[in-house]
Each structure stands twice: as C-alpha cells, then as structure tokens.
N, C-alpha and C. Protein backbone atom coordinates (compact mmCIF):
# COMPACT_ATOMS: atom_id res chain seq x y z
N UNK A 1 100.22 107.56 92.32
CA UNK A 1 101.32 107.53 91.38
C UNK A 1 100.74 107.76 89.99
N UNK A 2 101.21 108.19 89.14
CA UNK A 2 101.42 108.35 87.34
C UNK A 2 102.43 108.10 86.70
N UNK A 3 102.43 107.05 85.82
CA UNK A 3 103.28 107.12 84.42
C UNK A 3 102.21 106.82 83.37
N UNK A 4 102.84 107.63 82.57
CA UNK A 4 102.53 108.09 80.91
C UNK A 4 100.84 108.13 80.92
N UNK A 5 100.26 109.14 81.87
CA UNK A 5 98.96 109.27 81.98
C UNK A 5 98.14 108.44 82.90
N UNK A 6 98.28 107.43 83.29
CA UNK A 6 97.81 106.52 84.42
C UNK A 6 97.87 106.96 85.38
N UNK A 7 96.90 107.42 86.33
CA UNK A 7 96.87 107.24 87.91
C UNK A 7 96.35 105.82 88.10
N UNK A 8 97.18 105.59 89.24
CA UNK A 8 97.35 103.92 90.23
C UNK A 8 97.71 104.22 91.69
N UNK A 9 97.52 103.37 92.07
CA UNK A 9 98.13 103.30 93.25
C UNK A 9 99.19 102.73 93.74
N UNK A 10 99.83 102.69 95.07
CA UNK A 10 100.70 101.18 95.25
C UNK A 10 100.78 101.03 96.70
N UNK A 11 101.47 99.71 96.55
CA UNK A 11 101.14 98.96 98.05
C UNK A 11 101.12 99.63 99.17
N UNK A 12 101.64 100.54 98.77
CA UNK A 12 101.68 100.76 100.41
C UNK A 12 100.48 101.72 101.21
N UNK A 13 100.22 102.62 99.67
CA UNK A 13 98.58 103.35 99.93
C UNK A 13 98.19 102.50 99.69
N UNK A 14 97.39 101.48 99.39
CA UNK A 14 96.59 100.67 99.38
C UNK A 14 96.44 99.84 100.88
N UNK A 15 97.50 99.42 101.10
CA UNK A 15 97.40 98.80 102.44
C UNK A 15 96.86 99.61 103.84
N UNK A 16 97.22 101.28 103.61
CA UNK A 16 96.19 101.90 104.65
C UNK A 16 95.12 102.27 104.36
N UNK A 17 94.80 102.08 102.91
CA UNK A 17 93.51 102.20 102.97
C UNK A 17 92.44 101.81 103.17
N UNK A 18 93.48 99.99 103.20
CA UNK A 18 92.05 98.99 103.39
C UNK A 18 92.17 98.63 104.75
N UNK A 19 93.34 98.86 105.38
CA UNK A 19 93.56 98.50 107.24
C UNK A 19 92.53 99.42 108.07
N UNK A 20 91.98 99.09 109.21
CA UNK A 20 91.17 99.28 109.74
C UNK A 20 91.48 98.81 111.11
N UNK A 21 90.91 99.60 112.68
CA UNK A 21 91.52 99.20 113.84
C UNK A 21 90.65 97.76 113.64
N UNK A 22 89.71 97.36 113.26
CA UNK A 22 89.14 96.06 113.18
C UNK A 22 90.32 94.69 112.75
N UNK A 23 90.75 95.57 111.11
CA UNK A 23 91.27 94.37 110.84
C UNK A 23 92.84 94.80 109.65
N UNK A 24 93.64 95.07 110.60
CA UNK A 24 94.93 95.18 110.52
C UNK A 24 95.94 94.32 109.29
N UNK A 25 94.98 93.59 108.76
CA UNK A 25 95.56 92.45 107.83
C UNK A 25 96.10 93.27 106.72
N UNK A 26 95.90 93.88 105.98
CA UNK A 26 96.34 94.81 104.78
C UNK A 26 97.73 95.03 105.09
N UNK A 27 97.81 95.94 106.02
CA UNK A 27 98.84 96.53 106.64
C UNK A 27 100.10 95.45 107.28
N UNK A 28 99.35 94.65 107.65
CA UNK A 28 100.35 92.91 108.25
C UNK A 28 100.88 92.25 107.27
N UNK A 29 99.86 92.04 106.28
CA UNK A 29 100.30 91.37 104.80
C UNK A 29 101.61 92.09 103.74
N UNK A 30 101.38 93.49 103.71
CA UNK A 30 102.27 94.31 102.99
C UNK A 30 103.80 93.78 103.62
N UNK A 31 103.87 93.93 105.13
CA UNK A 31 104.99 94.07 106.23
C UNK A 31 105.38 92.59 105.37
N UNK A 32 104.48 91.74 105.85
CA UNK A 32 105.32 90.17 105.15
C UNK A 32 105.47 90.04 104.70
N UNK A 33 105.27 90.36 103.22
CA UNK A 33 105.07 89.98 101.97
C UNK A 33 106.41 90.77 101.22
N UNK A 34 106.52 92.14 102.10
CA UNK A 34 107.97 93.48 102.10
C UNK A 34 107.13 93.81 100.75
N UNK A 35 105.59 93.58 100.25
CA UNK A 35 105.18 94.36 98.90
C UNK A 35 105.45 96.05 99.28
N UNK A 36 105.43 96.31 100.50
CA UNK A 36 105.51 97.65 101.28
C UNK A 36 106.37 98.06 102.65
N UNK A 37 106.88 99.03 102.83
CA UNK A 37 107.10 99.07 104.19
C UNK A 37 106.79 100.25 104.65
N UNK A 38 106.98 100.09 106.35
CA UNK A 38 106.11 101.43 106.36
C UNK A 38 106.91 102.47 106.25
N UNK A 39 108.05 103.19 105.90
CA UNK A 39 108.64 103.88 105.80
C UNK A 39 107.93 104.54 105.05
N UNK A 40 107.50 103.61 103.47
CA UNK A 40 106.62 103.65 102.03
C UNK A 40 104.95 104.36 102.87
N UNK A 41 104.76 103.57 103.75
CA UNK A 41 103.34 103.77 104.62
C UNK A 41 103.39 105.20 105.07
N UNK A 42 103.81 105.30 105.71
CA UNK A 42 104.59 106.47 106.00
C UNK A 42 104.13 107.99 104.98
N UNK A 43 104.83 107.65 103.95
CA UNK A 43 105.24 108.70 102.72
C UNK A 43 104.38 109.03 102.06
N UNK A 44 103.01 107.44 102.01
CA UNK A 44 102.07 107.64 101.39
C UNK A 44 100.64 108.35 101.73
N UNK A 45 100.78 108.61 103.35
CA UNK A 45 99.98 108.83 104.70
C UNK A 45 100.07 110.79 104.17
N UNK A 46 101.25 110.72 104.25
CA UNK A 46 101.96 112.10 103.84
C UNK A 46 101.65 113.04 102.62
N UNK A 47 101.63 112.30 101.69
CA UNK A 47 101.42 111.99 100.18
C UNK A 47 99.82 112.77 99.89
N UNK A 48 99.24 112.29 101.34
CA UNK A 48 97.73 112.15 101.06
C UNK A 48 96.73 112.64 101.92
N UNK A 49 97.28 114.03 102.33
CA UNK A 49 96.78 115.38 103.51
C UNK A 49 95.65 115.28 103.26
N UNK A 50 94.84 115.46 104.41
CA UNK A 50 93.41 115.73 104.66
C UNK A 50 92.67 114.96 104.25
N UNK A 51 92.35 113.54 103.85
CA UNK A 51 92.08 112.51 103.62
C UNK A 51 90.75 112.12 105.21
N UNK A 52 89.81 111.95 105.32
CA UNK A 52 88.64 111.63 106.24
C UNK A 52 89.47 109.86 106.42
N UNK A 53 89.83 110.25 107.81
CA UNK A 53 90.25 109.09 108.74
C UNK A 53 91.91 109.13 108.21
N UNK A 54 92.83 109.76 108.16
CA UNK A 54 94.14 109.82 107.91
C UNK A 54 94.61 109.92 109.69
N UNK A 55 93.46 110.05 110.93
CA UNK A 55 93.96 110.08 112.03
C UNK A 55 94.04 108.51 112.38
N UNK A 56 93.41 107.54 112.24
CA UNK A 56 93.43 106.76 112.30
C UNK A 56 94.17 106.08 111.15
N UNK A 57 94.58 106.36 110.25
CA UNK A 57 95.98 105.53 109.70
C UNK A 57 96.96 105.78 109.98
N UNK A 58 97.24 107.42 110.91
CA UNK A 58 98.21 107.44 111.35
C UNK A 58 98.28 107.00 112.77
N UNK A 59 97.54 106.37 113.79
CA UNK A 59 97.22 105.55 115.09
C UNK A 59 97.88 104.02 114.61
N UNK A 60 97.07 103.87 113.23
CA UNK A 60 97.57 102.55 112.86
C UNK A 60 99.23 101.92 112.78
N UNK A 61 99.91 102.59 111.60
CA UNK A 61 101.25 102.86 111.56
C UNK A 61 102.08 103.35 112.97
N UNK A 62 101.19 103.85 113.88
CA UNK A 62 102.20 104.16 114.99
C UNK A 62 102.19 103.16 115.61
N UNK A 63 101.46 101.96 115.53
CA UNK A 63 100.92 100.60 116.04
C UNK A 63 101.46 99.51 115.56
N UNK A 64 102.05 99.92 114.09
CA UNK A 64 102.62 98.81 113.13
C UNK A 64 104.45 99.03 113.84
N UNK A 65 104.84 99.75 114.82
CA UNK A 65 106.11 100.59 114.50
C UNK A 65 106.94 98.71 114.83
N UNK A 66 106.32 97.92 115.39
CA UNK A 66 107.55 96.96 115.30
C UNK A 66 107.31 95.81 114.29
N UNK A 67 106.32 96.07 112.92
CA UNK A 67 106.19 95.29 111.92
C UNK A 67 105.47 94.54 112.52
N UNK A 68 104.21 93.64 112.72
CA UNK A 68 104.07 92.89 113.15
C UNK A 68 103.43 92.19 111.89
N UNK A 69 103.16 91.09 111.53
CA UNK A 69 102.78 90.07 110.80
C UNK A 69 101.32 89.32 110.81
N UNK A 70 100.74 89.90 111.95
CA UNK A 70 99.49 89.80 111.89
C UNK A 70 98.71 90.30 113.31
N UNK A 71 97.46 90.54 113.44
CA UNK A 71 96.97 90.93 114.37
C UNK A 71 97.50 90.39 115.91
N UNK A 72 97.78 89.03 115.73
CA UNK A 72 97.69 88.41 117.03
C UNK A 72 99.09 88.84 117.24
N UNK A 73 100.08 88.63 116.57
CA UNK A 73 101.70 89.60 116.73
C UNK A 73 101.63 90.92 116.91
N UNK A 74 100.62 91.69 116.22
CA UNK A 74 100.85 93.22 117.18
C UNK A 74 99.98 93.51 118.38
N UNK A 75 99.06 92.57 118.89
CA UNK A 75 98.42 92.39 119.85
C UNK A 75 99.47 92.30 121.06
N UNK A 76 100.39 90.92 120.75
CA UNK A 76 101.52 90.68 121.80
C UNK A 76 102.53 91.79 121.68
N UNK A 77 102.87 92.36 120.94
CA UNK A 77 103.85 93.65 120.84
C UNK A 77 103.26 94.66 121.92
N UNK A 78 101.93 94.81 121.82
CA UNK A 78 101.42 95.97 122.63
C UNK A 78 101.31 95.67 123.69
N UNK A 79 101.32 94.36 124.19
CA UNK A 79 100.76 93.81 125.75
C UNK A 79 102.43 94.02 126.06
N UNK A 80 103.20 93.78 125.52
CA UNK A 80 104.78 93.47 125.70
C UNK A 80 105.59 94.99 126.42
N UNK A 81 104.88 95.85 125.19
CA UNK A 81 105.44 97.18 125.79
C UNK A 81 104.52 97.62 127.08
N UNK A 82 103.10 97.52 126.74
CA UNK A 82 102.07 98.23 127.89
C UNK A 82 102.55 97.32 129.44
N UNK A 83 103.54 96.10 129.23
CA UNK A 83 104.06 95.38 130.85
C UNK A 83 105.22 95.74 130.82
N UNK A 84 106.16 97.09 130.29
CA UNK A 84 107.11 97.25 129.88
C UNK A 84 108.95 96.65 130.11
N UNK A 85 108.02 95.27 129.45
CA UNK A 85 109.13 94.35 129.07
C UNK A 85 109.80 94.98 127.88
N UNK A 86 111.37 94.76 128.35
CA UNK A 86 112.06 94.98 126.94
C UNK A 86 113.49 93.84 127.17
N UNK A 87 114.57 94.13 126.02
CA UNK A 87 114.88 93.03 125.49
C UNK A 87 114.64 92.29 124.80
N UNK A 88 113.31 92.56 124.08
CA UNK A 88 113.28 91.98 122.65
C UNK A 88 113.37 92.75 121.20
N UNK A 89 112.80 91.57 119.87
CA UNK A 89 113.02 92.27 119.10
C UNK A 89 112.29 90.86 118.03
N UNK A 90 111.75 92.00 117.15
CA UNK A 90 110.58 91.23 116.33
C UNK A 90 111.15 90.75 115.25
N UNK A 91 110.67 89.76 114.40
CA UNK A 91 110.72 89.30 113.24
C UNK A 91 112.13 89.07 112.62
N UNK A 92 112.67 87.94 113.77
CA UNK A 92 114.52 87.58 114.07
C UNK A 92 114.33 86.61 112.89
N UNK A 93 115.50 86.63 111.49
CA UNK A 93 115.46 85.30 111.06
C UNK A 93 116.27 84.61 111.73
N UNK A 94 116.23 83.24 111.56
CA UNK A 94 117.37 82.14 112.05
C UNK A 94 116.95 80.84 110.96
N UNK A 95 117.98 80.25 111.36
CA UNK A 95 118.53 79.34 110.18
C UNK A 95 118.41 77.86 110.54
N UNK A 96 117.40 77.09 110.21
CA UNK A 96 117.24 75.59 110.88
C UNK A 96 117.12 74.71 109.84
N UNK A 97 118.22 73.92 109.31
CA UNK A 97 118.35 72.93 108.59
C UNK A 97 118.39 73.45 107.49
N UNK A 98 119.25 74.66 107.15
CA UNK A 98 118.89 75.07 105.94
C UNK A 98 117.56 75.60 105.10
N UNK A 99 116.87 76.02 106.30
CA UNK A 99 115.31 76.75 105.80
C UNK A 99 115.30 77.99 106.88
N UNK A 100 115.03 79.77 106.06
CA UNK A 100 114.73 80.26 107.04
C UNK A 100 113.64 80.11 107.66
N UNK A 101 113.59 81.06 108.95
CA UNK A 101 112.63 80.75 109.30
C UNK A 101 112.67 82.53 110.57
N UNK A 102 111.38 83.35 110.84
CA UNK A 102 111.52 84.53 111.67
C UNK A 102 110.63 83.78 112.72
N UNK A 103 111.09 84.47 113.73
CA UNK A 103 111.12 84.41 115.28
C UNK A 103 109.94 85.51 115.43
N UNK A 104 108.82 85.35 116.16
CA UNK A 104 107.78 86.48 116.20
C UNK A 104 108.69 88.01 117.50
N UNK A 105 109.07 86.94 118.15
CA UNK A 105 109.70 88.03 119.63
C UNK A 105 110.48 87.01 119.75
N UNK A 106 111.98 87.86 119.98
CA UNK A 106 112.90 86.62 120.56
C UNK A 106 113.55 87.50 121.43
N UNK A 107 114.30 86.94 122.53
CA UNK A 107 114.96 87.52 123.67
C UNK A 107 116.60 87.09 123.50
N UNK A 108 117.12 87.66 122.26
CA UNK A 108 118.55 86.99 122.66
C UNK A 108 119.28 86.85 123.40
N UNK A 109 119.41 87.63 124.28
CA UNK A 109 120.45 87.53 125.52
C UNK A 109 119.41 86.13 126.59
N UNK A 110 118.33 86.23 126.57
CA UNK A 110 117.73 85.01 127.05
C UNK A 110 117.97 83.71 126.18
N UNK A 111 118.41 83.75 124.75
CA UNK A 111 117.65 83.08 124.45
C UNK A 111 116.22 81.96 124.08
N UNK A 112 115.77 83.16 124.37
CA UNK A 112 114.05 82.37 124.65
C UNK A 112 113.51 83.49 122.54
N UNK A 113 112.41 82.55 122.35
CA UNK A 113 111.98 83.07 121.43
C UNK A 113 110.03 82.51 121.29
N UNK A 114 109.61 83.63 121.13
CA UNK A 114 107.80 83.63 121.56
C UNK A 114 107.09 83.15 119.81
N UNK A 115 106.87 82.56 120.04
CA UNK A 115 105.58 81.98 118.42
C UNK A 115 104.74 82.59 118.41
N UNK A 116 103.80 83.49 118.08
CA UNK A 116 102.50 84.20 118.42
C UNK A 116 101.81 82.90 117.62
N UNK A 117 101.69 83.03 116.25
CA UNK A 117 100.93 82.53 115.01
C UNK A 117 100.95 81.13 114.80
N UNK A 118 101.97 80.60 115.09
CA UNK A 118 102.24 79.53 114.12
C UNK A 118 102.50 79.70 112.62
N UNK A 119 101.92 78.75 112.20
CA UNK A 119 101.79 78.16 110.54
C UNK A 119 100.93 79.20 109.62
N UNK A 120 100.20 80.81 110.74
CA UNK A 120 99.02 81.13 110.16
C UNK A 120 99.43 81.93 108.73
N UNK A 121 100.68 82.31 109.03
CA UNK A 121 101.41 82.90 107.13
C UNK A 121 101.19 82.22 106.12
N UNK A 122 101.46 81.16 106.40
CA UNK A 122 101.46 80.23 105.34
C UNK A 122 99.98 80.01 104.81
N UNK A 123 98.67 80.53 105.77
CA UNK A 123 97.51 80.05 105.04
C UNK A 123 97.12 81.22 104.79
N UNK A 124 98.01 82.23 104.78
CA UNK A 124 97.93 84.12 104.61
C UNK A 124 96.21 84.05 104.69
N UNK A 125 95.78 83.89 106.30
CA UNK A 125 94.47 84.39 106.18
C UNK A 125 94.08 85.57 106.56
N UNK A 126 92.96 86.19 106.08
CA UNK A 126 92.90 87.28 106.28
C UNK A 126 91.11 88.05 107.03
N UNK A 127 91.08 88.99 107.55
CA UNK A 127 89.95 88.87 108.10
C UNK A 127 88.86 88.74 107.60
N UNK A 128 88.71 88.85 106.10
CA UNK A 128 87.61 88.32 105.78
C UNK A 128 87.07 86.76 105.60
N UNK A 129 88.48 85.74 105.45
CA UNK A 129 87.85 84.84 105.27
C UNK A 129 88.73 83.70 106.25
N UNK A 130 89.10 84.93 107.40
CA UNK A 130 89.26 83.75 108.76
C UNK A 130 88.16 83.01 109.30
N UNK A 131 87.38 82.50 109.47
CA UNK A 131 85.97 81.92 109.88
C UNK A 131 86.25 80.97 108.85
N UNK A 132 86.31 80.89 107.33
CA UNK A 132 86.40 80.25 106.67
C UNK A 132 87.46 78.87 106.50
N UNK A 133 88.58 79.38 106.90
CA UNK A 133 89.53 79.01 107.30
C UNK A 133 89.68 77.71 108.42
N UNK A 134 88.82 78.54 109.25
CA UNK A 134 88.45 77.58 110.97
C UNK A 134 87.64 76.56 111.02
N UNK A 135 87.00 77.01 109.82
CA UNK A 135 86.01 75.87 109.42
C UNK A 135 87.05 74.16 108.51
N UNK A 136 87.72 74.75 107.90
CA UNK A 136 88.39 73.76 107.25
C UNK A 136 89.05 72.59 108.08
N UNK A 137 89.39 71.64 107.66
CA UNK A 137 89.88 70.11 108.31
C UNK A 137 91.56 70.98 108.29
C-alpha cells in the first residue's frame, strides 16, 4: 500500500508473509483478531505475482478456507473433511449469560459442539513463544 509517499504494508500481507506450513499462527491470529480476512489474504496473494513461495501461501489460504483460529482448529478441520464428515460449521457465536462466546465446530442439527483450544486465545500464544507458555504455572 501508499499514501502520500509511504510504502507499508497491511494485515493481511503481512500475515502470509510470516505464516509458514510450520507455523500457521500469523494467518490464525489475523482470522481472530478480523485485523484481516482472507478474502483481504486473498487480494494480497494476488497483489503480489511471482513472489518465491507464493505456492505455498496459496496451499496455505486454501487450508485457512474454514478460518480456523489456530493450528490445532485447522488441524481438526482437515481430519474432519479428510473422514468426510459434514454438518458442521466453524467459529458459531452463541450467547451464555450474556458473554459471547464461538464454538470451534458445532453440529447444529446435532446439537453437539467440539472445543479444539480451550482458553488458548485468550493467552494469544504463538509459535514462537508456545514452549514458553507451557512452562508457566
């Protein structure tokens, strides 16, 4: 991007640039955070022809296609389709006591709904300083 002489970037090139099949967090973080989406991911992929490894950001994004929120959520997305279960649908809000709250996979017509993460948003860790994290009380 440019205004008034500045080249910058923004979230959403940034997030494939730093995602990696290793560590998907860039790209997970943007999705949660909505600093980006991939539509934006997408445009910016586009934006940015012939780029060394643009095959693999575009593997990535075809990987992100149901948003997932962190590695271990698009891990279960892929095991979900590769046993080709369907009837679900990712990142459901619902409403408990007056706090939202998203559903990682929920089955509405089952009503059943899958947790991948837990609490792990909230400590927005990321792959560099997950170890760090594990270590803590």
């Amino acid at each position: 991007m440019e205004r008034d002489g500045w080249r910058y970037t923004d979230p959403a090139l940034t997030a494939i640039d730093l995602a990696t099949f290793e560590c998907t967090d860039a790209i997970d973080i943007a999705l949660r955070t909505r600093s980006a989406t991939l539509t934006r991911m997408h445009e910016a992929l586009r934006r940015t022809p012939r780029r060394p490894g643009n095959g693999d950001r575009t593997r990535l994004l075809l990987n992100s296609r149901d948003e997932p929120w962190s590695a271990a959520e698009r891990k279960a997305r892929r095991l979900l389709r590769a046993a080709r279960i369907v009837g679900w649908r990712t990142n459901v809000p619902v409403i408990l006591s007056g706090q939202r709250y998203y559903l990682d996979v929920a089955f509405r017509a089952k009503k059943l709904a899958i947790e991948i993460d837990g609490r792990i948003h909230q400590l927005d860790r990321t792959c560099s300083s997950r170890t760090d994290h594990a270590r803590t009380p």
